[in-house]
Protein backbone atom coordinates (compact mmCIF):
# COMPACT_ATOMS: atom_id res chain seq x y z
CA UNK A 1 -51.30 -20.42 22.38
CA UNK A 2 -50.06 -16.96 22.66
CA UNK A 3 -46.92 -15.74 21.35
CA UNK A 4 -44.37 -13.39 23.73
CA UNK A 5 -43.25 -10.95 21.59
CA UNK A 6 -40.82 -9.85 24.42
CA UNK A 7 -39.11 -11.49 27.63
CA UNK A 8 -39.64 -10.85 30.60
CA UNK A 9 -36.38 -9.53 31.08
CA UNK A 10 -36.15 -7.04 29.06
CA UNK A 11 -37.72 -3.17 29.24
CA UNK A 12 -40.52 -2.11 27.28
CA UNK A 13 -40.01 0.69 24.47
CA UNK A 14 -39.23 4.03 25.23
CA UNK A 15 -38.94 7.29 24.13
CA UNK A 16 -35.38 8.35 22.78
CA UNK A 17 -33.93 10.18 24.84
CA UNK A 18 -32.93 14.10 24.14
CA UNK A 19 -29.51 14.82 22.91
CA UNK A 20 -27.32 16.06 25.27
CA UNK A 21 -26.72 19.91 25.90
CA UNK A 22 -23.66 21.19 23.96
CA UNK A 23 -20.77 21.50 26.64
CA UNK A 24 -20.51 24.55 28.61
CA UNK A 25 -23.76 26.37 28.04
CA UNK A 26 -25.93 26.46 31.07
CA UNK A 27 -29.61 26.28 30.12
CA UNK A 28 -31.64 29.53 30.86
CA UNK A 29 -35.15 28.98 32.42
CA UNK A 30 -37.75 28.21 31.10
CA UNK A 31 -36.05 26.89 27.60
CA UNK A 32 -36.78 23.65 25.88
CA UNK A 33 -33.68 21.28 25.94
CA UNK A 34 -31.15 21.64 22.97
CA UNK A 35 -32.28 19.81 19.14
CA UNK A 36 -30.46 20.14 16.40
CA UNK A 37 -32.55 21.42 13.20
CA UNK A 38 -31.56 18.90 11.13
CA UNK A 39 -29.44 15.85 11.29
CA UNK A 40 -25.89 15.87 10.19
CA UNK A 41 -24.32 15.45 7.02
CA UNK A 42 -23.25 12.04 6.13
CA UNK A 43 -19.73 12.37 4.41
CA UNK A 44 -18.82 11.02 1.16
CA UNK A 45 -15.91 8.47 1.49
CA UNK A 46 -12.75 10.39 -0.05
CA UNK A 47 -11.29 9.16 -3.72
CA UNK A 48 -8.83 6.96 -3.74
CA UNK A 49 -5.80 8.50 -4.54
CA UNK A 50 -4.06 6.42 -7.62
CA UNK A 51 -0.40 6.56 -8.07
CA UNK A 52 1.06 5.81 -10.53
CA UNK A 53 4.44 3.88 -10.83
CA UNK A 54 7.22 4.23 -12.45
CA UNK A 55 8.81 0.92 -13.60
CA UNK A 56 11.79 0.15 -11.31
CA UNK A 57 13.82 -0.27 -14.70
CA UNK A 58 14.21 1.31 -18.12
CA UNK A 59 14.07 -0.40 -21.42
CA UNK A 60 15.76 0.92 -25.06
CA UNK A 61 13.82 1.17 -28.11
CA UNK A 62 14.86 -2.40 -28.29
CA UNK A 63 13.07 -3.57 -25.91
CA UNK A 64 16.66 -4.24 -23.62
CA UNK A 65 16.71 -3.70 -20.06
CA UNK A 66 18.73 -0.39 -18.98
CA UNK A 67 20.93 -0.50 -15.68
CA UNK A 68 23.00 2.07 -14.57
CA UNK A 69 26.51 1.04 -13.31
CA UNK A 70 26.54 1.92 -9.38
CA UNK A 71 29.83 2.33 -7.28
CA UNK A 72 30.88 0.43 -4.42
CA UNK A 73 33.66 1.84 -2.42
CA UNK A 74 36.20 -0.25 -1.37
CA UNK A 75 38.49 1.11 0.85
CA UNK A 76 39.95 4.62 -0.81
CA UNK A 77 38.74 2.72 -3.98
CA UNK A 78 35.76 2.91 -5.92
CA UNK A 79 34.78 0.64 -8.08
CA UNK A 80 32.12 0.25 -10.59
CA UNK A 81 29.24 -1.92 -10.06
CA UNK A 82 26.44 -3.74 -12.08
CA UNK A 83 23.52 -5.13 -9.30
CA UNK A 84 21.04 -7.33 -11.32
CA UNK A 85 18.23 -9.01 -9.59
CA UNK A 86 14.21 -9.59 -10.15
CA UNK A 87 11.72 -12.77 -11.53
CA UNK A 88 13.09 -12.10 -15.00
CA UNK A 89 16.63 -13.97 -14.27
CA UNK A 90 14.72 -17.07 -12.90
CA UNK A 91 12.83 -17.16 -15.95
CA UNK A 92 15.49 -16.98 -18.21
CA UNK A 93 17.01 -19.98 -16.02
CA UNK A 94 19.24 -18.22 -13.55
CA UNK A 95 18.00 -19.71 -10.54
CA UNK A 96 19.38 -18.98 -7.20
CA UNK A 97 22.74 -20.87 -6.41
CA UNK A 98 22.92 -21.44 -10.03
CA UNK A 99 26.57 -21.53 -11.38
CA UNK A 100 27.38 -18.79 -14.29
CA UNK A 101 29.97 -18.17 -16.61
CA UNK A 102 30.50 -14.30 -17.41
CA UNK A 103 32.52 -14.08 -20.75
CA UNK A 104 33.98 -10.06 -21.35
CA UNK A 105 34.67 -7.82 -24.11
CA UNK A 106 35.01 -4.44 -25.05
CA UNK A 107 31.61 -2.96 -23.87
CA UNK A 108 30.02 -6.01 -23.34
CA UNK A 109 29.37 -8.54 -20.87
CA UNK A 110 28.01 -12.14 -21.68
CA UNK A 111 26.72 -14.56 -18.21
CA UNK A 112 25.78 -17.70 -19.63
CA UNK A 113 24.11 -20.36 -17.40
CA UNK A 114 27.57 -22.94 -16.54
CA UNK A 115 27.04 -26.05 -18.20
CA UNK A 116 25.66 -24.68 -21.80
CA UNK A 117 28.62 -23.26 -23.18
C-alpha cells in the first residue's frame, strides 16, 4: 500500500516567491528584480530595566517605624494628622473593625487593642 504524502487538495511545492520591489522605484529594463544582500538583523530583546524601590516607610536605628504627621484641613483649620495603615497592624492584632483604646502623653501615643488593658 502506498502512502500519500500530500492531499489532493493541496498545491505542490513552489518556488518562494521574490521580495517585493521597495516602494516607489520603478524598475529600469532589463534589471533583475530587487534582493536584499543579506538578511536582516535579528534584534536583541532590550534589558529589563530594574527599579529599585524605596520602602514606602522609614525605620530609626531602632528598628521603629517613622511617620510623618500630615495635615488635614478642616475648615480655616488645620489640623495635624497621623494616617497608619499596611499588613503590619493585622499582624500585631489590629484587625479591621477592631475596637482600640489610644492612651496620650506628652510625645507619645499608646493604641492598645480594647479588651487587653
Amino acid at each position: 500500500m502506498r502512502h500519500a504524502s500530500r492531499t489532493a487538495s493541496s498545491p505542490a511545492p513552489s518556488v518562494p516567491a521574490p521580495p517585493p520591489q521597495p516602494p516607489g522605484l520603478p524598475l529600469p529594463a532589463g534589471l533583475p528584480p530587487y534582493q536584499p544582500l543579506c538578511s536582516p538583523r535579528r534584534r536583541r530583546a532590550p534589558k529589563p530595566i530594574i527599579i529599585e524601590r524605596k520602602p514606602r516607610y522609614r525605620r530609626s536605628d531602632r528598628g521603629e517605624r517613622m511617620l510623618t504627621v500630615a495635615m488635614l484641613p478642616e475648615g480655616d483649620d488645620r489640623l495635624p494628622m497621623i494616617r497608619m495603615r499596611g499588613g503590619w497592624l493585622a499582624r500585631l492584632g489590629f484587625e479591621i473593625g477592631t475596637r482600640i483604646v489610644v492612651s496620650e502623653e506628652r510625645g507619645r501615643i499608646v493604641l492598645t487593642l480594647a479588651g487587653e488593658e
